[in-house]
C-alpha atoms as a PDB file:
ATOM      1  CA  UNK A   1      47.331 -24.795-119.517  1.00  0.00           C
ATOM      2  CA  UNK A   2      48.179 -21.214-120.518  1.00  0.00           C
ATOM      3  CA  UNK A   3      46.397 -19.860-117.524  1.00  0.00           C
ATOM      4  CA  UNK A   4      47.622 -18.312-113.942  1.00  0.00           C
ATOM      5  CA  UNK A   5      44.891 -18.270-111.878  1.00  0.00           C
ATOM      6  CA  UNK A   6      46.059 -17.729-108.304  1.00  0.00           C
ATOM      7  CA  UNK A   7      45.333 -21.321-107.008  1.00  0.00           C
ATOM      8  CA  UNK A   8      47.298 -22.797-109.434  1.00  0.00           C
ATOM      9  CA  UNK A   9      51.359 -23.888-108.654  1.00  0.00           C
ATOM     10  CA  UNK A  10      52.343 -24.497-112.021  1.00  0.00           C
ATOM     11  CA  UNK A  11      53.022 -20.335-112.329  1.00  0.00           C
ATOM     12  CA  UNK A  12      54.992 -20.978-109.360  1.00  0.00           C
ATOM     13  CA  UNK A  13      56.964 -23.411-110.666  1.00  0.00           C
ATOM     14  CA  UNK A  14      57.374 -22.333-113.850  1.00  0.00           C
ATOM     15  CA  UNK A  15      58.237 -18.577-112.194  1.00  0.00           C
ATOM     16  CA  UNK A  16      61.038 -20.085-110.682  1.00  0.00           C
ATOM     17  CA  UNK A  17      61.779 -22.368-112.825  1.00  0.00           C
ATOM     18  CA  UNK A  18      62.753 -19.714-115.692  1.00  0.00           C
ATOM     19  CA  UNK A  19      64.135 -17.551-113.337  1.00  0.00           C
ATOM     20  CA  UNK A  20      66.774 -19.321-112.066  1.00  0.00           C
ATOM     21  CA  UNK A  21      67.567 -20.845-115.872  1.00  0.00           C
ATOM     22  CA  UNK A  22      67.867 -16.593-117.388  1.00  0.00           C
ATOM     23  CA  UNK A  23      70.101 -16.274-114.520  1.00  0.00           C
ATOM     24  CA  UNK A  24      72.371 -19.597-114.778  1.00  0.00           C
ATOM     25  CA  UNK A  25      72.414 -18.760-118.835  1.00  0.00           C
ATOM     26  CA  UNK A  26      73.880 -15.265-118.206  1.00  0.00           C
ATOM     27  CA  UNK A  27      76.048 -15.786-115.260  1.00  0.00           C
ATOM     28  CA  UNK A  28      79.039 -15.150-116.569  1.00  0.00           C
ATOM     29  CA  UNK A  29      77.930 -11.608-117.844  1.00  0.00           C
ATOM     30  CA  UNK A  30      77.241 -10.803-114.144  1.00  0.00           C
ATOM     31  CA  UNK A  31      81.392 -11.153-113.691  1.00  0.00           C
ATOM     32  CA  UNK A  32      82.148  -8.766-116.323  1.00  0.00           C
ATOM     33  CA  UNK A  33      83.190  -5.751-113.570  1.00  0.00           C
ATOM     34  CA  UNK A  34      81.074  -3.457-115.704  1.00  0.00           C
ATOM     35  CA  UNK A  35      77.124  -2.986-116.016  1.00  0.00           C
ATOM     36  CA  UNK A  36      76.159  -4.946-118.872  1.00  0.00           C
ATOM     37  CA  UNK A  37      72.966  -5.139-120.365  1.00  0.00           C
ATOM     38  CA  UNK A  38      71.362  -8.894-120.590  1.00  0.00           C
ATOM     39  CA  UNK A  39      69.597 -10.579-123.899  1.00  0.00           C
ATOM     40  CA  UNK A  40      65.804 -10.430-123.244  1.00  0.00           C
ATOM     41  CA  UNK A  41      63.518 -13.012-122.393  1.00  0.00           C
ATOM     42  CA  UNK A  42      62.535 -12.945-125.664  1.00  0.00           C
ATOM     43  CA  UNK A  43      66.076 -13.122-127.352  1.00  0.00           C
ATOM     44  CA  UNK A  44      66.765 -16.188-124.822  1.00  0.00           C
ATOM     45  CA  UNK A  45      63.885 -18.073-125.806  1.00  0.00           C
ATOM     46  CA  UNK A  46      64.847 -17.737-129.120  1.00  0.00           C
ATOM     47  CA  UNK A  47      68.180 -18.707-128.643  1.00  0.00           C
ATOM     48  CA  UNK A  48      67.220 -22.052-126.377  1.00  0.00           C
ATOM     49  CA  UNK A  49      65.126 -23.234-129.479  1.00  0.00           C
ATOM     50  CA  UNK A  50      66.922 -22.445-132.806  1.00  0.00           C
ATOM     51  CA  UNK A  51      70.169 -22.623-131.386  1.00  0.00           C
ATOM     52  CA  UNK A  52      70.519 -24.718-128.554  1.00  0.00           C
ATOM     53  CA  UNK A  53      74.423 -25.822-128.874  1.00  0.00           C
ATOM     54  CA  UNK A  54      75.265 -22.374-129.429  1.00  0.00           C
ATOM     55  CA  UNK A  55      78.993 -21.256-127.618  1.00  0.00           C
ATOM     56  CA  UNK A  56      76.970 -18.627-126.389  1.00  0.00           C
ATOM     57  CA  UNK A  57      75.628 -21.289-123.781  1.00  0.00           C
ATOM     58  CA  UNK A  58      79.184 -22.524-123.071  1.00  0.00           C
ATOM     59  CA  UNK A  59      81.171 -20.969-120.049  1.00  0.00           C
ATOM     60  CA  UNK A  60      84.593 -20.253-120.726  1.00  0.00           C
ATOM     61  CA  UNK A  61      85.989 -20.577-117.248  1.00  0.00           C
ATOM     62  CA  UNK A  62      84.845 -23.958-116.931  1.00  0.00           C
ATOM     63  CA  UNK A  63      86.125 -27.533-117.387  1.00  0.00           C
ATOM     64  CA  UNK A  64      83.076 -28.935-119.367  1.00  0.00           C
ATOM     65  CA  UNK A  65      81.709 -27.669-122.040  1.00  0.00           C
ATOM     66  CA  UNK A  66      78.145 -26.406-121.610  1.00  0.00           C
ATOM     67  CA  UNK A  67      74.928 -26.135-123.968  1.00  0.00           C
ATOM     68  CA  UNK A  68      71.154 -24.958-123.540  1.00  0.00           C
ATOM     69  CA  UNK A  69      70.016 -28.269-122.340  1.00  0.00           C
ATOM     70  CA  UNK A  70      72.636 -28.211-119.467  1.00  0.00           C
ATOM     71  CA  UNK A  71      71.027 -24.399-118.234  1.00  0.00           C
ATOM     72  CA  UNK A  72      67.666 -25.621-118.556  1.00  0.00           C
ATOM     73  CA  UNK A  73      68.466 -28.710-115.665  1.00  0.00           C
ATOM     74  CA  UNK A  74      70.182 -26.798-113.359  1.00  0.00           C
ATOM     75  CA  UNK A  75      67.410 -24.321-113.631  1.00  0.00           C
ATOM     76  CA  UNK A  76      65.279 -27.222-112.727  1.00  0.00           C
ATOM     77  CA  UNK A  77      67.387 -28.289-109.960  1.00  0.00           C
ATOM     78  CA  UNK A  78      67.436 -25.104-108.168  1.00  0.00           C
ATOM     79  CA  UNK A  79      63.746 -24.740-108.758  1.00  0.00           C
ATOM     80  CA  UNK A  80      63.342 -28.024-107.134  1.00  0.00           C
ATOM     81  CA  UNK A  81      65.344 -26.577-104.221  1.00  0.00           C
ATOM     82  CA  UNK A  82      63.822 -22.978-104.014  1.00  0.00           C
ATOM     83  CA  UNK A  83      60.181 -24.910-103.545  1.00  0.00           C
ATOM     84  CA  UNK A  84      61.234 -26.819-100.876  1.00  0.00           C
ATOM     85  CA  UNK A  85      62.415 -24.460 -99.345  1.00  0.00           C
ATOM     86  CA  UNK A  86      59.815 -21.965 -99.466  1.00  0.00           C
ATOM     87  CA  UNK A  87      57.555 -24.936 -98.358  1.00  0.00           C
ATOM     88  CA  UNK A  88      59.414 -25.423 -95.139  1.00  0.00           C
ATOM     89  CA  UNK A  89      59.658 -21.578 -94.650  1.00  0.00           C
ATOM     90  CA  UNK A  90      56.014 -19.950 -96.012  1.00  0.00           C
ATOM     91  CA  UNK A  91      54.046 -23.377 -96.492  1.00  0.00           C
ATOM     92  CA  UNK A  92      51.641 -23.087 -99.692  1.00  0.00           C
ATOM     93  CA  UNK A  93      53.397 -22.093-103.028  1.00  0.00           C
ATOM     94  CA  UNK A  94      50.425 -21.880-104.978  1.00  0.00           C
ATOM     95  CA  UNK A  95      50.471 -18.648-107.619  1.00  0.00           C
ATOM     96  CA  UNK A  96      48.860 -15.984-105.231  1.00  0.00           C
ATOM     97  CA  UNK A  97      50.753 -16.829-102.187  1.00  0.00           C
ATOM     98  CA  UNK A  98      54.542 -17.074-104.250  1.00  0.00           C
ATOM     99  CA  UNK A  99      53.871 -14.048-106.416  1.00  0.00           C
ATOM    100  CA  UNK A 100      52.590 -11.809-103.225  1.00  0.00           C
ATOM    101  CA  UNK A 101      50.854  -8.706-105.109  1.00  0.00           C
ATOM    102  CA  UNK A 102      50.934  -5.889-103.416  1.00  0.00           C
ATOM    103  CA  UNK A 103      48.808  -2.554-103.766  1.00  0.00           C
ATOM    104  CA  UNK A 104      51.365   0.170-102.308  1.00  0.00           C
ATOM    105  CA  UNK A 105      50.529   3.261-101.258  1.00  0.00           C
ATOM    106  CA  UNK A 106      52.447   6.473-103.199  1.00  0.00           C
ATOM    107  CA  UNK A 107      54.585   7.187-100.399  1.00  0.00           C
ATOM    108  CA  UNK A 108      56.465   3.589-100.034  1.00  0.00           C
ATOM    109  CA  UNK A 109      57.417   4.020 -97.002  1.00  0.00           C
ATOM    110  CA  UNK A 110      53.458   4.155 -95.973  1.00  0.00           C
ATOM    111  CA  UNK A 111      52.814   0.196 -95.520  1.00  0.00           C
ATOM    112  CA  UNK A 112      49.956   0.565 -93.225  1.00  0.00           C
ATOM    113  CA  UNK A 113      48.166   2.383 -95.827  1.00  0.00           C
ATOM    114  CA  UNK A 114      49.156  -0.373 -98.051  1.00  0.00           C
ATOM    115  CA  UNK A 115      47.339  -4.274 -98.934  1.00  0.00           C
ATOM    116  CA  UNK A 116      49.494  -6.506 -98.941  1.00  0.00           C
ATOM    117  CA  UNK A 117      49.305 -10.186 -99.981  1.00  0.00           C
ATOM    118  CA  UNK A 118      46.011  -9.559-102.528  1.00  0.00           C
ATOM    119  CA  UNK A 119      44.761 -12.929-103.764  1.00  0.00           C
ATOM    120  CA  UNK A 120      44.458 -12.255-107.628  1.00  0.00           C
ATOM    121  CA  UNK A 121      46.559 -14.173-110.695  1.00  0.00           C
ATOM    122  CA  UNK A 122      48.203 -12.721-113.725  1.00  0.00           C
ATOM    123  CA  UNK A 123      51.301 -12.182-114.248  1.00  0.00           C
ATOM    124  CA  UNK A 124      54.123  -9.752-115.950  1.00  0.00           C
ATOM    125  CA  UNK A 125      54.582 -10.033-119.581  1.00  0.00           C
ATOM    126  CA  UNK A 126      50.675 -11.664-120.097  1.00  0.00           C
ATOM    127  CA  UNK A 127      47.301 -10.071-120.661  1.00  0.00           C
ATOM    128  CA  UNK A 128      46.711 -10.397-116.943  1.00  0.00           C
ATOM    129  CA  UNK A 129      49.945  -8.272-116.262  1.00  0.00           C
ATOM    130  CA  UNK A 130      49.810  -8.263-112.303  1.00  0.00           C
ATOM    131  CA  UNK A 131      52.613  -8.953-110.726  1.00  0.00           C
ATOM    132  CA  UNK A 132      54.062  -8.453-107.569  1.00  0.00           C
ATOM    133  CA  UNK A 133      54.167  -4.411-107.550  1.00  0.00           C
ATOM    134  CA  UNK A 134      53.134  -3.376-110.654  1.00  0.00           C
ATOM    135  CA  UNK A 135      50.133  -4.663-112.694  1.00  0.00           C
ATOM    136  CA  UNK A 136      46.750  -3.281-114.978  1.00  0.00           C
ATOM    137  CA  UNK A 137      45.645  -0.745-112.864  1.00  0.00           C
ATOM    138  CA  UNK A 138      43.106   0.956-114.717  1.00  0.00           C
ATOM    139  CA  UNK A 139      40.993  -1.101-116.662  1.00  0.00           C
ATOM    140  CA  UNK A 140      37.941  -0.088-118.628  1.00  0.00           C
ATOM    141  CA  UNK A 141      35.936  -1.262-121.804  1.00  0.00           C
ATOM    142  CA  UNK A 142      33.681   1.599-123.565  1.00  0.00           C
ATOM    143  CA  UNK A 143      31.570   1.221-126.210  1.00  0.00           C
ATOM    144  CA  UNK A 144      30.431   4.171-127.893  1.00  0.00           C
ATOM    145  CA  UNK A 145      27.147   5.333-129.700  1.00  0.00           C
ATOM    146  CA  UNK A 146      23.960   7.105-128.703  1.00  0.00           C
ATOM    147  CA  UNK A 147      24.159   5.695-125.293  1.00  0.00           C
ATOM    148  CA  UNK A 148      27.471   5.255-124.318  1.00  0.00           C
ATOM    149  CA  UNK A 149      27.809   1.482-122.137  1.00  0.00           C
ATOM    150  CA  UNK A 150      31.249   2.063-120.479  1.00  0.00           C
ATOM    151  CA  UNK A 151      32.640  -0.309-117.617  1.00  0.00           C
ATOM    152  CA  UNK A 152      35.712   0.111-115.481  1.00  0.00           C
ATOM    153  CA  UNK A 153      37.626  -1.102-112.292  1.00  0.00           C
ATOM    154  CA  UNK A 154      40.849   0.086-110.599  1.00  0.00           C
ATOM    155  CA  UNK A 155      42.780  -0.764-107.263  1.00  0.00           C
ATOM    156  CA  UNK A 156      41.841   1.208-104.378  1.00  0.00           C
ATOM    157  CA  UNK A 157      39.221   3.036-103.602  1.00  0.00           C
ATOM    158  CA  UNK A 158      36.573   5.895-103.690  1.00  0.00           C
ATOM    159  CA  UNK A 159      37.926   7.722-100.930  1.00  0.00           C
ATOM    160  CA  UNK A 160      41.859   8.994-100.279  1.00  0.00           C
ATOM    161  CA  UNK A 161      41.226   8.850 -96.602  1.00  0.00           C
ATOM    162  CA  UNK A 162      42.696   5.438 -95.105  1.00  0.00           C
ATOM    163  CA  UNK A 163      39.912   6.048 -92.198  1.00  0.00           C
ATOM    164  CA  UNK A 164      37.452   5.623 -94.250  1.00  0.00           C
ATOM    165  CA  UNK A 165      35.772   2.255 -95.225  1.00  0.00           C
ATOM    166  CA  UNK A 166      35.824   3.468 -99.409  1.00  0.00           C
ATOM    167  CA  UNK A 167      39.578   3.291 -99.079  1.00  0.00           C
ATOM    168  CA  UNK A 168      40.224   0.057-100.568  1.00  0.00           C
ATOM    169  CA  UNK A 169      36.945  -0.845-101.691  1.00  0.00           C
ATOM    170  CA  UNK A 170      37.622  -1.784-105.344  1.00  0.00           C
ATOM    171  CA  UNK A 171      40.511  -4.009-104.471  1.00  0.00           C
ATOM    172  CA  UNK A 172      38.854  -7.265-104.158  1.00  0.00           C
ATOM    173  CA  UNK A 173      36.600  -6.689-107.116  1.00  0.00           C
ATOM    174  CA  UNK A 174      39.552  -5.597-108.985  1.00  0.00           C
ATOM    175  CA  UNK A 175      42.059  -8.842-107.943  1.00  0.00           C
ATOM    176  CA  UNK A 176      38.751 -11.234-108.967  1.00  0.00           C
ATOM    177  CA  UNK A 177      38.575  -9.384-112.650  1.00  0.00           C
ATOM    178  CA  UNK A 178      35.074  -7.832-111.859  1.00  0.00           C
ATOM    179  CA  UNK A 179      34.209  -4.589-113.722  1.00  0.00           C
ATOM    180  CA  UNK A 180      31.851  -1.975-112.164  1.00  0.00           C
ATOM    181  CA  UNK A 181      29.311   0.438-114.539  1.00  0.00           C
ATOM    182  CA  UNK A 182      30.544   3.640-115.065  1.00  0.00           C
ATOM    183  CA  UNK A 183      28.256   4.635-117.537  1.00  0.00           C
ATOM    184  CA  UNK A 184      27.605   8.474-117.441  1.00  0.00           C
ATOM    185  CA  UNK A 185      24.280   9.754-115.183  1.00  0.00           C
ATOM    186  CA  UNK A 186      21.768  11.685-116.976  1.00  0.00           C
ATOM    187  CA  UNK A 187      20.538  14.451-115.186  1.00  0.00           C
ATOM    188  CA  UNK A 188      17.416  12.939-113.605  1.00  0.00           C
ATOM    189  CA  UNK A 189      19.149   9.837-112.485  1.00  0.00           C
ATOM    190  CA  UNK A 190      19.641  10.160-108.957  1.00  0.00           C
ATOM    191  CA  UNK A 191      19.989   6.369-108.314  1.00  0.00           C
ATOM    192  CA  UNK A 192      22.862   5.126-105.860  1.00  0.00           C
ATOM    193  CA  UNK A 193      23.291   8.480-105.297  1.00  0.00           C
ATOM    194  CA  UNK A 194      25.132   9.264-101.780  1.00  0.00           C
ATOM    195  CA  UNK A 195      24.562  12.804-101.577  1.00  0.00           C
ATOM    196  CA  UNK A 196      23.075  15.868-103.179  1.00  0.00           C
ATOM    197  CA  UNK A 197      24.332  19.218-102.754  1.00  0.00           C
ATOM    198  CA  UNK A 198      21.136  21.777-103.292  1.00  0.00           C
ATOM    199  CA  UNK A 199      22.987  25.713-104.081  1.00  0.00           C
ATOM    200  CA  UNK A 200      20.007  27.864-102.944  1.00  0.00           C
ATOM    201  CA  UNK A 201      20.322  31.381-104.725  1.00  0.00           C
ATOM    202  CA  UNK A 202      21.165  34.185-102.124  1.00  0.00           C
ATOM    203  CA  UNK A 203      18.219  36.439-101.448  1.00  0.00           C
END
């Protein structure tokens, strides 16, 4: 349905599904010896619909004599076996639980000052692009004019200090799509404010 919400397991499936069908396609370019450089996703694609009994498709230490359509079952096949699997192992396989976004902290080796396991969708590669370590961090919409409306949202938090409770505020907010005002104060507004710092002129 075009969407990857983070209930959802037809991501999941898909996910896998194309994984493990990019890798059976290119297999034998893995054997090479040397680092080679794959087609695309977008190269593949092309080639499984224009040109789908292509030799490209066709292994050439093998018996039979393969074409797109045979890639595209096995990739189904080991799907099929991946899910169970990761049923009998993690349980649920719905989109947010399979895809595992993580928000990691600068220094990698810091997990405790990571999140782990945010519930959000999205994906690589779509407007949503959150994946599993790397996603739309910043976000923010602006419209300009006499009164600028501007609205923004980004993972983490208001404070750098993992003690305190502004560390990983905007997370949740930011996995659900919310957007926060960040419209500019004018100098009387003093709403929301958490502070004020008064400089008193020396005597």
């Amino acid at each position: 349905d075009f969407y990857a919400d983070p209930n959802q397991k037809g991501p999941t499936l898909f996910s896998s599904w194309w994984s493990k069908t990019y890798s059976e396609i290119w297999k034998e370019w893995a054997e090479f010896g040397v680092p080679v450089v794959r087609p695309s996703n977008y190269q593949t694609v092309k080639l499984l619909k224009e040109e789908p009994a292509s030799q490209i498709f066709d292994w050439g230490n093998s018996a039979s004599e393969e074409t797109a359509s045979d890639h595209v079952k096995k990739g189904f096949e080991l799907m099929v076996e991946e899910m169970k699997k990761w049923e009998e192992d993690e349980g649920d396989y719905t989109w947010a639980n399979f895809k595992r976004t993580k928000i990691q902290h600068l220094v990698p080796q810091f997990n405790s000052f990571s999140v782990e396991n945010v519930y959000t969708g999205g994906g690589s590669g779509i407007l949503n692009a959150t994946g599993s370590r790397h996603g739309a961090s910043w976000r923010m919409v602006v419209e300009l004019g006499p009164d600028i409306q501007a609205f923004g949202i980004y993972p983490g938090g208001q404070s750098g200090n993992p003690g305190s409770k502004f560390y990983a505020n905007f997370i949740s907010k930011w996995a659900n799509g919310e957007y926060l005002n960040f419209n500019l104060r004018k100098p009387d507004d003093s709403d929301a404010s958490l502070f004020i710092t008064t400089f008193v002129p020396k005597p």
